[in-house]
N, C-alpha and C. Protein backbone atom coordinates (compact mmCIF):
# COMPACT_ATOMS: atom_id res chain seq x y z
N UNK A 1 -101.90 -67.16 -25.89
CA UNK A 1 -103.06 -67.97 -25.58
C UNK A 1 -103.19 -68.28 -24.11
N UNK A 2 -102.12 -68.46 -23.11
CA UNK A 2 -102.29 -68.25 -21.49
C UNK A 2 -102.15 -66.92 -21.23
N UNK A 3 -102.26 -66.12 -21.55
CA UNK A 3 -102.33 -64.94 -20.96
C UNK A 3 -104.10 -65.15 -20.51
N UNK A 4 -104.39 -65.69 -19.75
CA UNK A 4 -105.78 -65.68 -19.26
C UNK A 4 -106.38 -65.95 -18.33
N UNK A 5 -107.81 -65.55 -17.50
CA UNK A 5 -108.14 -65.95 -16.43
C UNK A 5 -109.44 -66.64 -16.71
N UNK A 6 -109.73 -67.68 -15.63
CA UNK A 6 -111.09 -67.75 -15.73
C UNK A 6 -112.25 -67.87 -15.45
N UNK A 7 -113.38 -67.61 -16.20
CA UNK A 7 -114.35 -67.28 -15.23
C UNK A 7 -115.80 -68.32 -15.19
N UNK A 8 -115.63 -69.03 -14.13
CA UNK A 8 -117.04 -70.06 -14.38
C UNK A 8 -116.99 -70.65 -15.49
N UNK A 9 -117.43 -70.51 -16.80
CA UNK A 9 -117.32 -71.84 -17.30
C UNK A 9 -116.36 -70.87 -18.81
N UNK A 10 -115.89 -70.06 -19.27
CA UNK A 10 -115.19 -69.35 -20.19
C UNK A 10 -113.80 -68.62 -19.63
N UNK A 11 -113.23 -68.73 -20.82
CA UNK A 11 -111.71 -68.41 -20.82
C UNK A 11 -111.93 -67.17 -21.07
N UNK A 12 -111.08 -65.90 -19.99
CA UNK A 12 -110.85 -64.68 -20.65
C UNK A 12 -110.02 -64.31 -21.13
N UNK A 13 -109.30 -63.60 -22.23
CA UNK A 13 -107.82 -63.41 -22.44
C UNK A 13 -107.23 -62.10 -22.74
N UNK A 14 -105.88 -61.78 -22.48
CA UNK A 14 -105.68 -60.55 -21.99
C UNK A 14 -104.00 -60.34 -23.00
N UNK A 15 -104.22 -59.11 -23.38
CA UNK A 15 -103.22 -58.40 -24.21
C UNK A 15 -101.89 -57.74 -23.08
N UNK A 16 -102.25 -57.39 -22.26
CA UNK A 16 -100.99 -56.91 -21.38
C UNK A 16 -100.81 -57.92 -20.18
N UNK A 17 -99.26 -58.26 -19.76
CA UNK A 17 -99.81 -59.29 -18.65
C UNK A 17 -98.90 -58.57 -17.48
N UNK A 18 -100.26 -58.66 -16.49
CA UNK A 18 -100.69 -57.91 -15.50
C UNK A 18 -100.05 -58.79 -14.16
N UNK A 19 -98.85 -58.90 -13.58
CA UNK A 19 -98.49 -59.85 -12.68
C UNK A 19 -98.51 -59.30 -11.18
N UNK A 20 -99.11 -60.26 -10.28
CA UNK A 20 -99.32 -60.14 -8.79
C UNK A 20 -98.04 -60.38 -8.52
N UNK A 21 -97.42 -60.16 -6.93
CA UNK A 21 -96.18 -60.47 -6.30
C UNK A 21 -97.05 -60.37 -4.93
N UNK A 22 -96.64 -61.69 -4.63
CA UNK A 22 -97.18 -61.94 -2.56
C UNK A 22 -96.53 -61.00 -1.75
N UNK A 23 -96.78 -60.16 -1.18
CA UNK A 23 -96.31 -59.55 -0.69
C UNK A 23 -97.09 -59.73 1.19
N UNK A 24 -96.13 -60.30 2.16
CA UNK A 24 -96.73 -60.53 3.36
C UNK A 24 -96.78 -59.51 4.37
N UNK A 25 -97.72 -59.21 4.53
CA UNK A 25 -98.30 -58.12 6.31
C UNK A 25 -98.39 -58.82 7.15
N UNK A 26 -98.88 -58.33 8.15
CA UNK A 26 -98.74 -58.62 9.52
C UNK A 26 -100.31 -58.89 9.68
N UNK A 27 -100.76 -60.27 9.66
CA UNK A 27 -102.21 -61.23 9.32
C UNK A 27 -102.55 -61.23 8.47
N UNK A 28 -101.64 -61.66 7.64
CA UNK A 28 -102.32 -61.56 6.15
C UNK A 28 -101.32 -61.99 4.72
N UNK A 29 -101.91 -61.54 4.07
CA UNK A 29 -101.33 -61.15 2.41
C UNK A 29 -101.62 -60.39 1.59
N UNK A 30 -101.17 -59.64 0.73
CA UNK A 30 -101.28 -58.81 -0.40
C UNK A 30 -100.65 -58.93 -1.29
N UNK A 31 -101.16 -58.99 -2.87
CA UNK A 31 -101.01 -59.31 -4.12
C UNK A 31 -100.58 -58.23 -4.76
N UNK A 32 -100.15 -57.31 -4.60
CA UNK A 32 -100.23 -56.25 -5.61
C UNK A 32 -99.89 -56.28 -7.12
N UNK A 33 -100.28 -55.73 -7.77
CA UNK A 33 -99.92 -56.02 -9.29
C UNK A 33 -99.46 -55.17 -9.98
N UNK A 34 -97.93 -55.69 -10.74
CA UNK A 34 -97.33 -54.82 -11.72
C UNK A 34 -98.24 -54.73 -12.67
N UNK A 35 -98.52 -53.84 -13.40
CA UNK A 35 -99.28 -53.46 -14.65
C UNK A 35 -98.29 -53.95 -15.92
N UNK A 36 -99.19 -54.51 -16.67
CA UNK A 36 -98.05 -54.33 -18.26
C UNK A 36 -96.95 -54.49 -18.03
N UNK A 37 -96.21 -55.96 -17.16
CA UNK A 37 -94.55 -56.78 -16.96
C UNK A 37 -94.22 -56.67 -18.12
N UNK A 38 -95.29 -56.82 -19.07
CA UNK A 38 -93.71 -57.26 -20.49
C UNK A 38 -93.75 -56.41 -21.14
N UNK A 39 -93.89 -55.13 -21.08
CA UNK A 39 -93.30 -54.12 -21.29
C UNK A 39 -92.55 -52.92 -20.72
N UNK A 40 -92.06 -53.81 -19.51
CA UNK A 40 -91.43 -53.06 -19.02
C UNK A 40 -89.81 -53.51 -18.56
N UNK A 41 -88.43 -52.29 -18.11
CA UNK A 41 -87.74 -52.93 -17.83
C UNK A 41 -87.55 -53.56 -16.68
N UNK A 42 -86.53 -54.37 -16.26
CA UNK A 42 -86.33 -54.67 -15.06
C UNK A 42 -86.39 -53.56 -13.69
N UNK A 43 -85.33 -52.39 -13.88
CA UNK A 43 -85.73 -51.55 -13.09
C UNK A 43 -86.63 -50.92 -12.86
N UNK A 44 -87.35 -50.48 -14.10
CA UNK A 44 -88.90 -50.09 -13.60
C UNK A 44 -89.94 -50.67 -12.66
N UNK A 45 -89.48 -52.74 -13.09
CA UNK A 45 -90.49 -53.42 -12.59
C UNK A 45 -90.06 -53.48 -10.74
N UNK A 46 -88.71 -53.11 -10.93
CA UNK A 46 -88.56 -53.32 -9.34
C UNK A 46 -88.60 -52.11 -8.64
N UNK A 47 -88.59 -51.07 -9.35
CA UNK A 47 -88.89 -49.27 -8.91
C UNK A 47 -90.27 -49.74 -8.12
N UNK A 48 -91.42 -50.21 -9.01
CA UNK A 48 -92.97 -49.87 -8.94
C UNK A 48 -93.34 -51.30 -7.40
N UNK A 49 -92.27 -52.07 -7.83
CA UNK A 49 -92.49 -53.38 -6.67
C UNK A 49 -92.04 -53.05 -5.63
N UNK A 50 -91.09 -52.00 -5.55
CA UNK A 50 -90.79 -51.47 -4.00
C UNK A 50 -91.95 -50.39 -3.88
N UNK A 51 -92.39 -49.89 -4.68
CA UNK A 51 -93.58 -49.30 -3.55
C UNK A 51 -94.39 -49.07 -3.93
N UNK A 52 -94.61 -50.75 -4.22
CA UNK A 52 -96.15 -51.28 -4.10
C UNK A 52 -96.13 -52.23 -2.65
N UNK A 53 -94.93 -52.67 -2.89
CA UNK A 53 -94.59 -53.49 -1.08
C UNK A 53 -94.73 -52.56 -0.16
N UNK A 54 -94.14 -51.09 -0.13
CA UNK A 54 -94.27 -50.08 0.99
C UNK A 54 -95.50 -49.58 1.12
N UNK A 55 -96.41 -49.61 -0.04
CA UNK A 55 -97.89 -48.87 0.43
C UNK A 55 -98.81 -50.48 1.14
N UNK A 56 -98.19 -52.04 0.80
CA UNK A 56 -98.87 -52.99 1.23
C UNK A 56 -98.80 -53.04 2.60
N UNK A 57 -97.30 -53.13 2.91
CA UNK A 57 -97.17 -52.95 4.32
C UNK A 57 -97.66 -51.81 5.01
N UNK A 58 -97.72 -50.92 4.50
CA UNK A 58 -98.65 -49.66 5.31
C UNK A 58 -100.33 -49.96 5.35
N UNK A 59 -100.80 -50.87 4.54
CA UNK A 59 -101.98 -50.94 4.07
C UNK A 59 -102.59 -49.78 3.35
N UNK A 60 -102.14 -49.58 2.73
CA UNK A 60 -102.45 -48.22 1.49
C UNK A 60 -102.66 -48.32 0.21
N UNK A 61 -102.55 -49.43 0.06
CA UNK A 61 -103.41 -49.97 -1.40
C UNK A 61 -104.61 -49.69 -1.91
N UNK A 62 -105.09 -49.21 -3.08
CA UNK A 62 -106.14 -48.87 -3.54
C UNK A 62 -106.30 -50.11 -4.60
N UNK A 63 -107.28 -50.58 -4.25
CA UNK A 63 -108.01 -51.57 -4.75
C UNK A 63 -107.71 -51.97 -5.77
N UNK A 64 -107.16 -51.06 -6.84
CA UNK A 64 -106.95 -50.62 -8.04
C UNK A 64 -105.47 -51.42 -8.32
N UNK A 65 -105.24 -51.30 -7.17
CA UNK A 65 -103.36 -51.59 -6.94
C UNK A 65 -103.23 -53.38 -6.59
N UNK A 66 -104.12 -53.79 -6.75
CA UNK A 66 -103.71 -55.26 -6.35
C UNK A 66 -105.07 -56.63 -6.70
N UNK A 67 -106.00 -55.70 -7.47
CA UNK A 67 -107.14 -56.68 -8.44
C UNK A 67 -106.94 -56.87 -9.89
N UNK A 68 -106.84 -57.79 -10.74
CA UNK A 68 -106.86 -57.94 -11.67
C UNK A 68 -105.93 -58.14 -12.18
N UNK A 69 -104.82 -58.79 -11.61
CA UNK A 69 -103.25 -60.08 -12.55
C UNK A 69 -104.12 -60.69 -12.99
N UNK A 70 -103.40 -61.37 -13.98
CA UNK A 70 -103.28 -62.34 -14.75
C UNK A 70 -102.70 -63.91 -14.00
N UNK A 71 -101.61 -63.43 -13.42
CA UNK A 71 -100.51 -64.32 -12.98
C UNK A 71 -100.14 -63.78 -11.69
N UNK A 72 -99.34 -64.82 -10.94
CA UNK A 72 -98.60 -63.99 -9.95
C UNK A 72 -97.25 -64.99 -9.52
N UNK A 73 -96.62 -64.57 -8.36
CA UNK A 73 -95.40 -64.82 -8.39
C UNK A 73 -95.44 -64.71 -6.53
N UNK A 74 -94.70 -65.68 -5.63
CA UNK A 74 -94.59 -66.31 -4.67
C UNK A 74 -93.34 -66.46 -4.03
N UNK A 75 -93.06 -65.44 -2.93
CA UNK A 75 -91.17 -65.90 -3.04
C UNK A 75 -91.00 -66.09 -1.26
N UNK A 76 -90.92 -67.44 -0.73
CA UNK A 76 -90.54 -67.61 0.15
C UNK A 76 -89.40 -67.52 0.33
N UNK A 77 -88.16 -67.78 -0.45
CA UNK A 77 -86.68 -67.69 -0.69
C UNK A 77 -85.91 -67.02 0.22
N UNK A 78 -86.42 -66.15 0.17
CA UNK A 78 -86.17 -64.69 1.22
C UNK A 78 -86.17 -64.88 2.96
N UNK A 79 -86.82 -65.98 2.97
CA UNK A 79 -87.44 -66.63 4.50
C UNK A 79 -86.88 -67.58 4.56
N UNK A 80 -85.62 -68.33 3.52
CA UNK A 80 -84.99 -69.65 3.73
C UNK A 80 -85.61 -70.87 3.38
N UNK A 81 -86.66 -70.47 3.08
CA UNK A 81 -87.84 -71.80 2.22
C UNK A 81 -87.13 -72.11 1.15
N UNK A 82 -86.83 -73.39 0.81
CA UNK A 82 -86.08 -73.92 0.11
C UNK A 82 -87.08 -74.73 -1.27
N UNK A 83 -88.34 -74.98 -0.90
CA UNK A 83 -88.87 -74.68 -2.17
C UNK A 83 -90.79 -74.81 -1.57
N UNK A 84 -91.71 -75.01 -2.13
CA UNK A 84 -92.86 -74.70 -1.80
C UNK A 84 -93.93 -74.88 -2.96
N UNK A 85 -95.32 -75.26 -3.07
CA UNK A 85 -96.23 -75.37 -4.18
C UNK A 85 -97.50 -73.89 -3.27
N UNK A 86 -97.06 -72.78 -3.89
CA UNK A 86 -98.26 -71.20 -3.69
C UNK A 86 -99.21 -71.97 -4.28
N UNK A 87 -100.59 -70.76 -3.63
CA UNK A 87 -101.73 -71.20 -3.77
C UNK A 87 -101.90 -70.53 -5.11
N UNK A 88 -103.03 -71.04 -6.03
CA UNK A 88 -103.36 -70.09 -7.27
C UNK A 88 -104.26 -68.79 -6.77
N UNK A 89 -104.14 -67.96 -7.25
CA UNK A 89 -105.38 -66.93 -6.52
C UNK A 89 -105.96 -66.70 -7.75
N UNK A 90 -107.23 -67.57 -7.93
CA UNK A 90 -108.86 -67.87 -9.05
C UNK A 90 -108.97 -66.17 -8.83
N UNK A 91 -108.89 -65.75 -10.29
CA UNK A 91 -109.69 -66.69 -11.36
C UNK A 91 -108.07 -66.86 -12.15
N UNK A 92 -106.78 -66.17 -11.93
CA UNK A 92 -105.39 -66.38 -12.50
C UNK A 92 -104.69 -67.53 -13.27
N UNK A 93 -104.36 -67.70 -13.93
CA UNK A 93 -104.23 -69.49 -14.58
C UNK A 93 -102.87 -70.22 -14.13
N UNK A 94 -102.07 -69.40 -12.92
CA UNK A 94 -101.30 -69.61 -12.49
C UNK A 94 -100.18 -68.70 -11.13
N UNK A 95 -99.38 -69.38 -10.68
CA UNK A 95 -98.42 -68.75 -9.95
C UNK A 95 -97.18 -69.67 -9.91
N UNK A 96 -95.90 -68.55 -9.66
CA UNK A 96 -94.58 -69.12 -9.85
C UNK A 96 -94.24 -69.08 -8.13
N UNK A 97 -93.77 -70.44 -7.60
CA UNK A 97 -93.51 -70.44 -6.22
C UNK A 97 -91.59 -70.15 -5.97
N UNK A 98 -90.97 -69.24 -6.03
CA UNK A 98 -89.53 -69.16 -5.96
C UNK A 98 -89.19 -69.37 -4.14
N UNK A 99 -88.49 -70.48 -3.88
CA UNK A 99 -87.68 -70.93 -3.62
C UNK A 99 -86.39 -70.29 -2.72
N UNK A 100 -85.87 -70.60 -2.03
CA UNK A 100 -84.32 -69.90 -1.57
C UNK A 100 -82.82 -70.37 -2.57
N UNK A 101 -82.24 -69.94 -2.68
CA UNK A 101 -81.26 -70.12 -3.25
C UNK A 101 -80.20 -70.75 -1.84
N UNK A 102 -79.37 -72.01 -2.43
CA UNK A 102 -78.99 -72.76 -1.49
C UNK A 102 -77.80 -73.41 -2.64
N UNK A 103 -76.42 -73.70 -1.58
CA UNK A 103 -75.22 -73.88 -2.12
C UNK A 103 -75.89 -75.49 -2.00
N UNK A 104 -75.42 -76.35 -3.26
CA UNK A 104 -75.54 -77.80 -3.42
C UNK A 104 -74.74 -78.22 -4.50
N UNK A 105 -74.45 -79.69 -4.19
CA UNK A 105 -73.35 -80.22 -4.71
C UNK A 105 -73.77 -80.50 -6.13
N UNK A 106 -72.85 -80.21 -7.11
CA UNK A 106 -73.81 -80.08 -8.64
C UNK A 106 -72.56 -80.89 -9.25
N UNK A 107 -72.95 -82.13 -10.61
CA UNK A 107 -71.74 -82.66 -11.26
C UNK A 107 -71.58 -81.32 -12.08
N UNK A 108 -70.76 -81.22 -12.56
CA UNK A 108 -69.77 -80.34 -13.49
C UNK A 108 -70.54 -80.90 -15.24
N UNK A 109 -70.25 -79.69 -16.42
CA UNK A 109 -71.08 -80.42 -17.31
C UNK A 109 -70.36 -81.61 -17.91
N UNK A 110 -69.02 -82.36 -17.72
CA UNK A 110 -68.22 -83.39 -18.03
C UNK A 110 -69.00 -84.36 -17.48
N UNK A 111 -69.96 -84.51 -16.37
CA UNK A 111 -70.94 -85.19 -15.79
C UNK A 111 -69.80 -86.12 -14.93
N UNK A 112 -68.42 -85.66 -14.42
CA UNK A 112 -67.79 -86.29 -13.75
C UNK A 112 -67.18 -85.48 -12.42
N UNK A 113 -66.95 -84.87 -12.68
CA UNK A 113 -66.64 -83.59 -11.37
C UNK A 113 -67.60 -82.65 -10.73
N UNK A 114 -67.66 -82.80 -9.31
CA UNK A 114 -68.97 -82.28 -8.20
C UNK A 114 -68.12 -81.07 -7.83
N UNK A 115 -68.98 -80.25 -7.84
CA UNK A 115 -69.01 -78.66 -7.64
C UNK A 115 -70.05 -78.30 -6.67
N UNK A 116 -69.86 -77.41 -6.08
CA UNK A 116 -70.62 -77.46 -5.14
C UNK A 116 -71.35 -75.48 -5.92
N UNK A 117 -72.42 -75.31 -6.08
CA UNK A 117 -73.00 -73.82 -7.02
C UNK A 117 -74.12 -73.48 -6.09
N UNK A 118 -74.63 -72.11 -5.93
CA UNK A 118 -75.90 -71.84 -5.82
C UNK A 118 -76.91 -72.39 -6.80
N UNK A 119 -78.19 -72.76 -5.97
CA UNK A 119 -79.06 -73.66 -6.76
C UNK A 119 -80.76 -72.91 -6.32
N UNK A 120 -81.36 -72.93 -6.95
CA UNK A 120 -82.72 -72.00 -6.43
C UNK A 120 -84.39 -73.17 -7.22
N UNK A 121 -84.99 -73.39 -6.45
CA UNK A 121 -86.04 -74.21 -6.76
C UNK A 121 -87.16 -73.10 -7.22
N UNK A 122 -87.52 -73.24 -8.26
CA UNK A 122 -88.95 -72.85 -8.66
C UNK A 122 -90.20 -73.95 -8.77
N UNK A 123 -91.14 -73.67 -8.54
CA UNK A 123 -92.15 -74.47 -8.88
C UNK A 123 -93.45 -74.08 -9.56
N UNK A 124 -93.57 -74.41 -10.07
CA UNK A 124 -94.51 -73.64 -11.38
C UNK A 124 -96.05 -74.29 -11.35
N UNK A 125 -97.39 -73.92 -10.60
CA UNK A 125 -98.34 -74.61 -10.70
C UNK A 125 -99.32 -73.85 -11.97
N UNK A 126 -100.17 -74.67 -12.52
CA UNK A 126 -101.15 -74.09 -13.28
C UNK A 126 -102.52 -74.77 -13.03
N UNK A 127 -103.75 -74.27 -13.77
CA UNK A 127 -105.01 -74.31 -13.78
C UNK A 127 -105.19 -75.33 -15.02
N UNK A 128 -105.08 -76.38 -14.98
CA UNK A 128 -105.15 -77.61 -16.68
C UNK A 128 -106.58 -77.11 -17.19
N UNK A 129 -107.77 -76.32 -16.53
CA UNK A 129 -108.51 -76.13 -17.57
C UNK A 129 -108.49 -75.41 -18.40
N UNK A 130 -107.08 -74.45 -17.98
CA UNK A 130 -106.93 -73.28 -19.19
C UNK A 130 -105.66 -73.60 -19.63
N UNK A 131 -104.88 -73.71 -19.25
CA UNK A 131 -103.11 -74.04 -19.45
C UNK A 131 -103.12 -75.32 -19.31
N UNK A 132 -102.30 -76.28 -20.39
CA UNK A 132 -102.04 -77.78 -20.30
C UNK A 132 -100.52 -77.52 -19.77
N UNK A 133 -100.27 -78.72 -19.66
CA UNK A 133 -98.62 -79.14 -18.70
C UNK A 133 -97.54 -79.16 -19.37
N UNK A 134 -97.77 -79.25 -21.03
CA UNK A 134 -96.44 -78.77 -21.78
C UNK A 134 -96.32 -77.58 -21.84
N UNK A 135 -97.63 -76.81 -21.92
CA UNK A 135 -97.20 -75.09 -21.74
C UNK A 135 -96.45 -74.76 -20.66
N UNK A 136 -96.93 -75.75 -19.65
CA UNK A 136 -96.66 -74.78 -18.35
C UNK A 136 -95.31 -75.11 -18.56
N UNK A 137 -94.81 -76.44 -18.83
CA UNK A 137 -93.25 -77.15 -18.79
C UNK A 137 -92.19 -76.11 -19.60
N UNK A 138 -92.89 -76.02 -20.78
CA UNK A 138 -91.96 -74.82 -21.63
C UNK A 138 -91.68 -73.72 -21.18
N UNK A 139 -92.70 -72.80 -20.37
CA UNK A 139 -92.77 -71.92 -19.65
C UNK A 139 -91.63 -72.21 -18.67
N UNK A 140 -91.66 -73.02 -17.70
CA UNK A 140 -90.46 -72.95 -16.71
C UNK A 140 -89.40 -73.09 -17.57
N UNK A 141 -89.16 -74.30 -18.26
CA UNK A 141 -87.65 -74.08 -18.81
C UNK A 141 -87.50 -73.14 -19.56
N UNK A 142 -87.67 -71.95 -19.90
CA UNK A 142 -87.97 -70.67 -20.57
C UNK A 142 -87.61 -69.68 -19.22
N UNK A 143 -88.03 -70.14 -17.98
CA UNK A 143 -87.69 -69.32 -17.39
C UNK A 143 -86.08 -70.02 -16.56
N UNK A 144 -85.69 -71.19 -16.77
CA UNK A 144 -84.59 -71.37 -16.15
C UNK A 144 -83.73 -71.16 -17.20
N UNK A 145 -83.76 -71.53 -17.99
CA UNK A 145 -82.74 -70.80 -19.36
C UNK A 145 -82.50 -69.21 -19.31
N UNK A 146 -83.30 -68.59 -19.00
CA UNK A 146 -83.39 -67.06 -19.24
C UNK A 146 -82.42 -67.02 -17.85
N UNK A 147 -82.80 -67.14 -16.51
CA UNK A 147 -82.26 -67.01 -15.28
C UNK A 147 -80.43 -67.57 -15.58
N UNK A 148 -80.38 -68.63 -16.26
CA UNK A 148 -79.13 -69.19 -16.30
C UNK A 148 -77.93 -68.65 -17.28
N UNK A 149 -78.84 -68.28 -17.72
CA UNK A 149 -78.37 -67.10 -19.36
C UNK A 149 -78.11 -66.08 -19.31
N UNK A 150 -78.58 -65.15 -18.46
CA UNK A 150 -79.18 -63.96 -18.55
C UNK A 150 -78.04 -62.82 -19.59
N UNK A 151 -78.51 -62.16 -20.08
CA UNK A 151 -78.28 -61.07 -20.95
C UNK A 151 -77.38 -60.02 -20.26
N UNK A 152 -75.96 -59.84 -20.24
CA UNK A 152 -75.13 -59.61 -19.20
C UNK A 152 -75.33 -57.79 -19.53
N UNK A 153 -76.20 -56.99 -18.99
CA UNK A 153 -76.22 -55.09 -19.55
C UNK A 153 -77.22 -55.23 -19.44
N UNK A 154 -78.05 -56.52 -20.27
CA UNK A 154 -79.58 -56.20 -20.66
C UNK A 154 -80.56 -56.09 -19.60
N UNK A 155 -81.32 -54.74 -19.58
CA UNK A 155 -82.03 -54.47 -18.50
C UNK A 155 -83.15 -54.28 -19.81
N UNK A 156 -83.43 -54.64 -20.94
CA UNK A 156 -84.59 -54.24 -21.72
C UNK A 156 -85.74 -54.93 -21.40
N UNK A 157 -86.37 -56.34 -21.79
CA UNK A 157 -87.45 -56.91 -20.52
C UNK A 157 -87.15 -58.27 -20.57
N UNK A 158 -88.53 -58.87 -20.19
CA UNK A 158 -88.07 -59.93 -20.00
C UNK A 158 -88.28 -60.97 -21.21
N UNK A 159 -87.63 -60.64 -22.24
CA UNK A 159 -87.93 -61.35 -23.51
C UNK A 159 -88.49 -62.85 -23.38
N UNK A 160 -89.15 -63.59 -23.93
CA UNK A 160 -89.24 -64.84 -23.65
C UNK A 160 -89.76 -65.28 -22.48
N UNK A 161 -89.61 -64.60 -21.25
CA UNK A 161 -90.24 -64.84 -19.86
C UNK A 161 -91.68 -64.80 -19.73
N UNK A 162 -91.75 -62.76 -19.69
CA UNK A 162 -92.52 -62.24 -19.47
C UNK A 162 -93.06 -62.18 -20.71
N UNK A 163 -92.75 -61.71 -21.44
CA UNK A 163 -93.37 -61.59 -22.95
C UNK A 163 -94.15 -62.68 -23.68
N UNK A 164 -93.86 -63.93 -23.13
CA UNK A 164 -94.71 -65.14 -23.61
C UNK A 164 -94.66 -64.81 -25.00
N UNK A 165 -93.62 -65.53 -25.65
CA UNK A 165 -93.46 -65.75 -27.08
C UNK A 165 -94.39 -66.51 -27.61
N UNK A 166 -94.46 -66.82 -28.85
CA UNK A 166 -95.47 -67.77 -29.81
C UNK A 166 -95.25 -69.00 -28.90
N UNK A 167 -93.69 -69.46 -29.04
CA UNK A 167 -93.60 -70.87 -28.49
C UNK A 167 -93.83 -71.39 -27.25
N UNK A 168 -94.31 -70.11 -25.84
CA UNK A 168 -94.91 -70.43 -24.73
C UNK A 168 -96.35 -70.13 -25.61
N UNK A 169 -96.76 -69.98 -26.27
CA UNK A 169 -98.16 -69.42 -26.19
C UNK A 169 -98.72 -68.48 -25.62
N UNK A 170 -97.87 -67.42 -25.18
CA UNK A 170 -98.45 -65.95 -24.97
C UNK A 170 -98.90 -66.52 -23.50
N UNK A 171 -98.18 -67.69 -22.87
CA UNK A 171 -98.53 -67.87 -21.69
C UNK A 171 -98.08 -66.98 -20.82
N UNK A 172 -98.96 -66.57 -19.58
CA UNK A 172 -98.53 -65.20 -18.71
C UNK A 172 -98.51 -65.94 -17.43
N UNK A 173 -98.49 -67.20 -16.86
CA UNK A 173 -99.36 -67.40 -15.58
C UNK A 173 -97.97 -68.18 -15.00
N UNK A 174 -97.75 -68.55 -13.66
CA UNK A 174 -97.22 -69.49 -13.42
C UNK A 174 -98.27 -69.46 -12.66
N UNK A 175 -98.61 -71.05 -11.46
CA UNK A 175 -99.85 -70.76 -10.81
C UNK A 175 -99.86 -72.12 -9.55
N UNK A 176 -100.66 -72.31 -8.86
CA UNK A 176 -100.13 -72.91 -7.18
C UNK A 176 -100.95 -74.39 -7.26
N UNK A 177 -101.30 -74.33 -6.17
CA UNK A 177 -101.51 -75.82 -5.33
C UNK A 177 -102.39 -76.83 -6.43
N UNK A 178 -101.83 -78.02 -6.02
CA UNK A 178 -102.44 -79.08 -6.97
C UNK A 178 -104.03 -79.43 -6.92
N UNK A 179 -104.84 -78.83 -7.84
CA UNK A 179 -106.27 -79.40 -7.40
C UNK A 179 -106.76 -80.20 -8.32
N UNK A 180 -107.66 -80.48 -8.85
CA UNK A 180 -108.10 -81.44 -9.54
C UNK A 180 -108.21 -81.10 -11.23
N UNK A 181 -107.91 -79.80 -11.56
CA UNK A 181 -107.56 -79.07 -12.50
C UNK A 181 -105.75 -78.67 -12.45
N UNK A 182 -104.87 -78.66 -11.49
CA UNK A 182 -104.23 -78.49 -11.68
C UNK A 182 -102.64 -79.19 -11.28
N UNK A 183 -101.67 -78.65 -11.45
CA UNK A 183 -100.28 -79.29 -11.54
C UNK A 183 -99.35 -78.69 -10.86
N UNK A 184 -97.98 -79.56 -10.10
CA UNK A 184 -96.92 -78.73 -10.20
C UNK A 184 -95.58 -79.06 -10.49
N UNK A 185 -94.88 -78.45 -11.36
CA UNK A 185 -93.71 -78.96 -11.71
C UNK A 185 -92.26 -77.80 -11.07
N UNK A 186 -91.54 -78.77 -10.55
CA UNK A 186 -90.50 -78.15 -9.96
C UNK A 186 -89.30 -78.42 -11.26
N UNK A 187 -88.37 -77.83 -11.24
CA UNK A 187 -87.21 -77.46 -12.29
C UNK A 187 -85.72 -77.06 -11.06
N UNK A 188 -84.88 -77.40 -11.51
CA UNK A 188 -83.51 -76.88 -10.35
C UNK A 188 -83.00 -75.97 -11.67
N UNK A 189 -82.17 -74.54 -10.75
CA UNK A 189 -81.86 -74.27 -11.66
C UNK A 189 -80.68 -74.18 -10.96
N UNK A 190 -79.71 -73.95 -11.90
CA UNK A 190 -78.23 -74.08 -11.18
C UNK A 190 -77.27 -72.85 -11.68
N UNK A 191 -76.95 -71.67 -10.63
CA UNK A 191 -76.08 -70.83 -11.53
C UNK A 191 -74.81 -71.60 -12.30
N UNK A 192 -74.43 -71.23 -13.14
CA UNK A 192 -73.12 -71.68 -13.57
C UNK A 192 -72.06 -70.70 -13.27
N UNK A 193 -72.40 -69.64 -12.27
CA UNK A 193 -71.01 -68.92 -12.22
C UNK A 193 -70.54 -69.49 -11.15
């Protein structure tokens, strides 16, 4: 049921979900979009994201190559940004803002002993006229469970993430800046290794 964008005054909704990744040039930005994320594996999705980043930075994108997500995804992390609220890019019902990963002092789960773990901020904005704030909420902790969990071989997809189960509601979006329709909720996630 979030797998959707929208348009003026109707909800559209979409069977494959189609995800943008920010990808930054030199004056600018580019969105390019994986086709069909949740059916695909991890390596595929990062085969097709390296060069969709190499034809962005060249500016060689065909139109084709970066209109029409669903969702998209925001990663300052990489730049030492420690966390951030991305813009939504309308008509999308959302974007996921990732964060840098940063050593911080964490209690232990005895809730008495400080450990010091890698820790990575996501922030998850959405569009409230299409996505409400428990979707979006389930959605992140869906995605910090999965990240904290992860399936130790499993390169099959992103079950539960990307796939937007019944219990996200087939939600596809994470999505940006707070406007008068929308939200943002930050989540810590904490490796446990």
């Amino acid at each position: 049921e979030a797998n959707v964008t929208w348009a003026g005054n109707e909800i559209h909704r979409y069977r494959p979900c189609d995800v943008g990744v920010a990808v930054a040039i030199d004056g600018g930005l580019f969105t390019p979009v994986v086709r069909s994320a949740d059916s695909k594996s991890l390596s595929v999705i990062s085969i097709e994201m390296k060069e969709l980043a190499t034809k962005a930075r060249a500016r060689k994108l065909q139109p084709a190559e970066y209109q029409g997500g669903t969702t998209a995804i925001s990663n300052l992390g990489m730049f030492g940004v420690p966390r951030f609220n991305a813009i939504i890019n309308s008509p999308q019902a959302g974007i996921l803002a990732v964060g840098a990963i940063q050593r911080r002092p964490i209690f232990a789960e005895d809730g008495f002993q400080l450990q010091v773990r890698p820790v990575m901020t996501l922030t998850l904005s959405v569009d409230h006229r299409i996505v409400y704030g428990q979707e979006a909420a389930e959605f992140l902790n869906a995605i910090k469970s999965w990240l904290e969990n992860p399936h130790v071989g499993d390169d099959s997809r992103f079950a539960g993430v990307l796939r937007f189960d019944p219990l996200l509601r087939d939600w596809v979006g994470a999505a940006a800046q707070l406007t008068r329709w929308g939200y943002a909720a930050d989540r810590e996630l904490d490796d446990k290794s």
